[in-house]
Protein backbone atom coordinates (compact mmCIF):
# COMPACT_ATOMS: atom_id res chain seq x y z
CA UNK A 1 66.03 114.51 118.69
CA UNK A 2 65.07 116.45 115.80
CA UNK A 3 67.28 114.99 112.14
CA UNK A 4 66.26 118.35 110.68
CA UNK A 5 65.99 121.61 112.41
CA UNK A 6 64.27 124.30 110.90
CA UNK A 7 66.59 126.67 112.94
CA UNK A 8 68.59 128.49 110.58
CA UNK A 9 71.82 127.98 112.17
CA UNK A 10 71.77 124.69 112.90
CA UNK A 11 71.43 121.36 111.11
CA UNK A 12 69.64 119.45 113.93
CA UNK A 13 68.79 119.47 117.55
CA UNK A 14 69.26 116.93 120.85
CA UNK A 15 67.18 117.38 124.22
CA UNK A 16 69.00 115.41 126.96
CA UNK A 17 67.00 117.62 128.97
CA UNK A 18 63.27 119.22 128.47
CA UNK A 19 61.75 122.07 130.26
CA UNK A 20 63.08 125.26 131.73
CA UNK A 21 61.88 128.30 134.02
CA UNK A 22 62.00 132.14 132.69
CA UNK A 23 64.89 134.12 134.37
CA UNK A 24 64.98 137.16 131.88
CA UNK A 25 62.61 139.18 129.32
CA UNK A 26 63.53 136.96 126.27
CA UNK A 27 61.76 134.30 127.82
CA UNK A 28 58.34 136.09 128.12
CA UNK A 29 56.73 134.36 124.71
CA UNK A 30 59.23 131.15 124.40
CA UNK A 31 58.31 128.85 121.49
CA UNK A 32 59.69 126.20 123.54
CA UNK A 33 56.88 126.49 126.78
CA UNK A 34 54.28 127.02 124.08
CA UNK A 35 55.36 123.99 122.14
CA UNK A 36 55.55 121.75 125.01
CA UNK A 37 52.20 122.92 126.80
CA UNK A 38 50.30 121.52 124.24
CA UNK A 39 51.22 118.30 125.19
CA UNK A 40 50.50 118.55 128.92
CA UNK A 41 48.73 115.10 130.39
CA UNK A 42 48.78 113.52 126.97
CA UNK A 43 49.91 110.21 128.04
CA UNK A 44 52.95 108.26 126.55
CA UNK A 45 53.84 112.00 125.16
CA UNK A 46 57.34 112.96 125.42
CA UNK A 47 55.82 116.30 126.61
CA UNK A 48 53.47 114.52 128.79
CA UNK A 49 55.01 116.83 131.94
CA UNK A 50 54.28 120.35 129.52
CA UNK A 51 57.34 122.36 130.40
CA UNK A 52 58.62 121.16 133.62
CA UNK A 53 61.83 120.50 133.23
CA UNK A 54 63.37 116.50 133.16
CA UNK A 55 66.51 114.92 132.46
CA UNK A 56 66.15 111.87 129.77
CA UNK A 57 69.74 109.77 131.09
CA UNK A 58 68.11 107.10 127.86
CA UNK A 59 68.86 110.56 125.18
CA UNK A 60 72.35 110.32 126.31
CA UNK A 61 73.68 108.14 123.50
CA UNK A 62 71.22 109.45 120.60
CA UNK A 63 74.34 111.73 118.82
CA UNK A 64 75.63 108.19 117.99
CA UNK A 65 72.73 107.48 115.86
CA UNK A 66 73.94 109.65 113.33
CA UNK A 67 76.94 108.89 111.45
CA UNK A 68 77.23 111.68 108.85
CA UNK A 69 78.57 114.98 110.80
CA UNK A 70 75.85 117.77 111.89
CA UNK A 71 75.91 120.69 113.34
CA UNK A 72 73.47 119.82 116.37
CA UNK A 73 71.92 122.47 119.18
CA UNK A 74 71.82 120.71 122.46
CA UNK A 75 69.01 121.65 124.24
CA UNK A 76 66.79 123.50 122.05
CA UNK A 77 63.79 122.60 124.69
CA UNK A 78 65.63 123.41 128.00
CA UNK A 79 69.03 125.23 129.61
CA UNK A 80 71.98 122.90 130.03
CA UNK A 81 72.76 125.10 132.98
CA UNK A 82 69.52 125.46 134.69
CA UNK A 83 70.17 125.61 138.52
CA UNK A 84 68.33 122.51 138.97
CA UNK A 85 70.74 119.69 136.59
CA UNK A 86 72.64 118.17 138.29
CA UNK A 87 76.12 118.65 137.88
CA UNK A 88 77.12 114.94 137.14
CA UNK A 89 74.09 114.94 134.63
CA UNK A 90 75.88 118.19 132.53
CA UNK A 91 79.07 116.29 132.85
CA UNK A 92 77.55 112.99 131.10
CA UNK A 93 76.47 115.17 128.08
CA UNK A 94 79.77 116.80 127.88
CA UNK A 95 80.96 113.57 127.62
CA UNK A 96 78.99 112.32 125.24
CA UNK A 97 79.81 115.07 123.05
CA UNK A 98 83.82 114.50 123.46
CA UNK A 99 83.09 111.57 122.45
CA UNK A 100 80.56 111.74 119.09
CA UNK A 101 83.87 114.30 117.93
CA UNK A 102 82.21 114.04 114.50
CA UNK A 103 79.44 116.48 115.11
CA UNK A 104 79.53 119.85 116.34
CA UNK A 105 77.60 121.09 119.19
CA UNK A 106 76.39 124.34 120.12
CA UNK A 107 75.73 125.04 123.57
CA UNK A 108 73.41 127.78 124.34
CA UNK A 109 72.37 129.51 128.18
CA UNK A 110 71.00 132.34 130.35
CA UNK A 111 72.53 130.80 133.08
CA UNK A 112 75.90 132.26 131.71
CA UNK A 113 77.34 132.19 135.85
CA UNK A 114 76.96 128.52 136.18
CA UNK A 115 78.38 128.30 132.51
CA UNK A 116 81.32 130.26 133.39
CA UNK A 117 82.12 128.47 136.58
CA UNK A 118 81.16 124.94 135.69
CA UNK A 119 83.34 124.64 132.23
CA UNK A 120 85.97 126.97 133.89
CA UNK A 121 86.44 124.01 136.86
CA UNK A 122 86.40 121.49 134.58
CA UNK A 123 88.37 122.63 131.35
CA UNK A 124 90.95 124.29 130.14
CA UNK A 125 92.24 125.23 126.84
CA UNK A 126 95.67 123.65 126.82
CA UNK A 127 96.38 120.16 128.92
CA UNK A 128 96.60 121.15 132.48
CA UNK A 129 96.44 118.66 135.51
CA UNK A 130 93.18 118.50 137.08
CA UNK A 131 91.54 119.70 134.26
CA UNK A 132 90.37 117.81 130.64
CA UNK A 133 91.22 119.69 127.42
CA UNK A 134 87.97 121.71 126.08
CA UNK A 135 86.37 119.52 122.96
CA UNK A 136 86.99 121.29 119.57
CA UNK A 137 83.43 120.46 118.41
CA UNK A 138 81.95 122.17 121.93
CA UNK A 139 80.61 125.84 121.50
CA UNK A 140 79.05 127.81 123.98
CA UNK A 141 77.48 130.61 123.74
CA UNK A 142 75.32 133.12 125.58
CA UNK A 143 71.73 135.12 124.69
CA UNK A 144 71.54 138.67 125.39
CA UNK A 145 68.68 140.40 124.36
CA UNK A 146 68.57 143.98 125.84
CA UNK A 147 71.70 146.39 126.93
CA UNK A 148 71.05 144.82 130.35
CA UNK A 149 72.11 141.50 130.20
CA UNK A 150 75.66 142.01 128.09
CA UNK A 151 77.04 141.33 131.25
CA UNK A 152 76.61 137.69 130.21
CA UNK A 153 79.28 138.33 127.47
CA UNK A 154 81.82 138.59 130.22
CA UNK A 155 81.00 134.76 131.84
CA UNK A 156 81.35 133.83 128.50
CA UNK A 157 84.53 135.07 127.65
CA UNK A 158 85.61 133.09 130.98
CA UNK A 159 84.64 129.98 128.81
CA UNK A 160 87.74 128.09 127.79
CA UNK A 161 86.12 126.99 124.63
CA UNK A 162 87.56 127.78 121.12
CA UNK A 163 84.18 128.64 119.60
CA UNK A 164 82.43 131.28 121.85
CA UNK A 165 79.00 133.36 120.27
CA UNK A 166 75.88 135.70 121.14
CA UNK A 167 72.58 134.95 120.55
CA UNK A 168 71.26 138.99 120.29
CA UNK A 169 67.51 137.24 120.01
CA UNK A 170 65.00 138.62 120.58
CA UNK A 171 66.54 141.61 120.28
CA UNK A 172 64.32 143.38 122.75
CA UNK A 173 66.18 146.90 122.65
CA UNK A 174 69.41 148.84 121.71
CA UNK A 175 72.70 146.34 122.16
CA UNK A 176 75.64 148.56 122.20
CA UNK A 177 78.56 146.19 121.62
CA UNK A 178 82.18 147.41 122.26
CA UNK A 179 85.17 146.27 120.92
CA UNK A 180 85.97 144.48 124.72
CA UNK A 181 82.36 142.97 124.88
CA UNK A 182 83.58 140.87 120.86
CA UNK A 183 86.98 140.23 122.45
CA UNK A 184 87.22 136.01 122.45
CA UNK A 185 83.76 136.16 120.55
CA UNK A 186 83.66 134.21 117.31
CA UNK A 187 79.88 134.50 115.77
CA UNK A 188 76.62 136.87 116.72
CA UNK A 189 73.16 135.79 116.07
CA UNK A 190 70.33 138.03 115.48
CA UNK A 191 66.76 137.48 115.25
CA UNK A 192 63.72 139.36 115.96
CA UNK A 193 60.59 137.59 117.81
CA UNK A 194 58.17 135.77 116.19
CA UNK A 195 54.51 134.02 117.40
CA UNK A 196 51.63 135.41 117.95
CA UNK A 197 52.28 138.01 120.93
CA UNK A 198 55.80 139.02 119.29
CA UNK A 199 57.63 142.25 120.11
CA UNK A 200 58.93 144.09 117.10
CA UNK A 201 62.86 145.03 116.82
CA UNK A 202 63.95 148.27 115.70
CA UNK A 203 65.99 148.12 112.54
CA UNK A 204 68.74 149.70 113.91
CA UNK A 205 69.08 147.73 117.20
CA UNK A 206 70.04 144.76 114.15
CA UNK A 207 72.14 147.25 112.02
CA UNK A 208 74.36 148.39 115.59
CA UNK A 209 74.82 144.82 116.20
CA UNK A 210 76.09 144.38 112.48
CA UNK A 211 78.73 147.00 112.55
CA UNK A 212 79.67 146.00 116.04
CA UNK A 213 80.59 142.85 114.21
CA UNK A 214 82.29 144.17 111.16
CA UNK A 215 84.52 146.47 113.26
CA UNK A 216 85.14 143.63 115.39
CA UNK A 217 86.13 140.99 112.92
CA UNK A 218 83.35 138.78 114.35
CA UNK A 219 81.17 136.67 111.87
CA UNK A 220 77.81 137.85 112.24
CA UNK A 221 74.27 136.00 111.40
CA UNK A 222 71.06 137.49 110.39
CA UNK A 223 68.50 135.02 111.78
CA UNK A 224 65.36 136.87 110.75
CA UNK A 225 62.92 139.31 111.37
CA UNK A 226 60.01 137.88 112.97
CA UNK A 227 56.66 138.77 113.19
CA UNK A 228 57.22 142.19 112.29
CA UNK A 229 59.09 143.16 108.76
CA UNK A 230 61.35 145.61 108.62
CA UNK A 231 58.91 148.42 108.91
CA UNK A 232 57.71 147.28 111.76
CA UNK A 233 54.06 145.73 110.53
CA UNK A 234 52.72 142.03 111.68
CA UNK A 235 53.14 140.39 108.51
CA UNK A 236 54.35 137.16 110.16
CA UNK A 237 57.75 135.54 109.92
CA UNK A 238 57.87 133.74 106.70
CA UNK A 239 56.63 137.08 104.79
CA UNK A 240 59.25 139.06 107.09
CA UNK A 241 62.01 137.11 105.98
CA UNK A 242 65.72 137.39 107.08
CA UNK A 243 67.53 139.89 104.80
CA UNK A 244 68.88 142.63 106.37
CA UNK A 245 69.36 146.21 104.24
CA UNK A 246 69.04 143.52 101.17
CA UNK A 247 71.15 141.29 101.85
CA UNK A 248 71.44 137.77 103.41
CA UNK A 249 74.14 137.63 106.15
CA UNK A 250 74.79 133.85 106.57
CA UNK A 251 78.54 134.17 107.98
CA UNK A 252 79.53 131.20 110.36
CA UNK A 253 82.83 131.06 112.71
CA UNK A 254 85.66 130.59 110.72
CA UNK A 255 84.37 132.02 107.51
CA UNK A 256 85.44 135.30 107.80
């Protein structure tokens, strides 16, 4: 559990689970398997296991340790929907966070199938029988970074949550977003990739993405640049910054 992310969007993160597998070009350089595999076979590390993924059942209750609301991403190491969780496991955390209703959560996947079906089986939007009313505080979201995985968009819109966003990061390549891919969609991230064998992003893969968003209605997010600056030069991603034709675009569901 992290008290202060340095993730732009978020105020702090919580790892009920670690580790993860790649299942899509975005996950080619991940910070996260970098991070982790540092650690591997330092004893008494959290990271002891480097990247393999592990449920912690003892993280369940850590949201409760902090009493002052936060936005907080859950599973910032891992995939909350990663074939391998058990289903009973992703039901404890949702049920931690219906119950710590003073934060907000953001829920982030690949796995948008498993997202879709799981939550969809479970919840519902208005009080149905055989089916618990989606939290308020839950989002989920989905990342897509190339044209070829928008098809994630549609799981998500098959979410019954109340707060539904992209995460366009990396943005690997063009993203042509249509009026019916922003239907039910609330926020859109964008970032470009950062560390050391980072892949630069067109400027106008970001700028599509923008007006995608204004024509839609849909807050949108300018994460950062990366690596590479605008002009596409390894300058590295504190000298790249995040402002976007000059300006700052910090818009959050709801603000619009």
């Amino acid at each position: 559990m992290a008290e202060h992310s340095t993730i732009e969007w978020t105020d702090a993160t919580w790892n009920p689970v670690t580790g993860c597998t790649k299942i899509s070009p975005g996950c080619k350089y991940c910070y996260a398997e970098k991070f982790a595999e540092r650690f591997r076979d330092v004893s008494g590390h959290p990271y002891q296991q480097g990247f393999d993924l592990k449920l912690w059942p003892e993280r369940l209750e850590w949201p409760f340790q902090w009493k002052q609301p936060r936005m907080i991403f859950v599973n910032s190491m891992s995939d909350l929907f990663h074939d391998v969780i058990p289903d009973e496991f992703i039901a404890k955390v949702f049920e931690t966070m219906e119950r710590a209703s003073q934060h907000t959560f953001q829920l982030l996947t690949k796995r948008s199938q498993r997202l879709a079906l799981w939550t969809s089986a479970r919840y519902a939007l208005q009080p149905m029988p055989g089916k618990r009313t989606w939290p308020r505080n839950v989002w989920a979201g989905v990342s897509v970074e190339t044209q070829d995985y928008v098809k994630r968009i549609t799981d998500l819109q098959h979410v019954p949550a109340f707060t539904r966003f992209l995460s366009v990061e990396p943005l690997l390549g063009p993203v042509q977003l249509t009026k019916g891919h922003l239907r039910g969609i609330h926020w859109v991230i964008v970032g470009g990739e950062s560390g050391p064998k980072a892949r630069p992003m067109n400027p106008q893969w970001a700028r599509s993405v923008r007006e995608a968003c204004i024509t839609a209605g849909v807050a949108f997010f300018f994460k950062q640049w990366g690596t590479h600056n605008s002009s596409g030069r390894r300058v590295g991603k504190k000298a790249a910054g995040r402002r976007l034709d000059g300006r700052t675009y910090n818009e959050m569901p709801g603000t619009l």
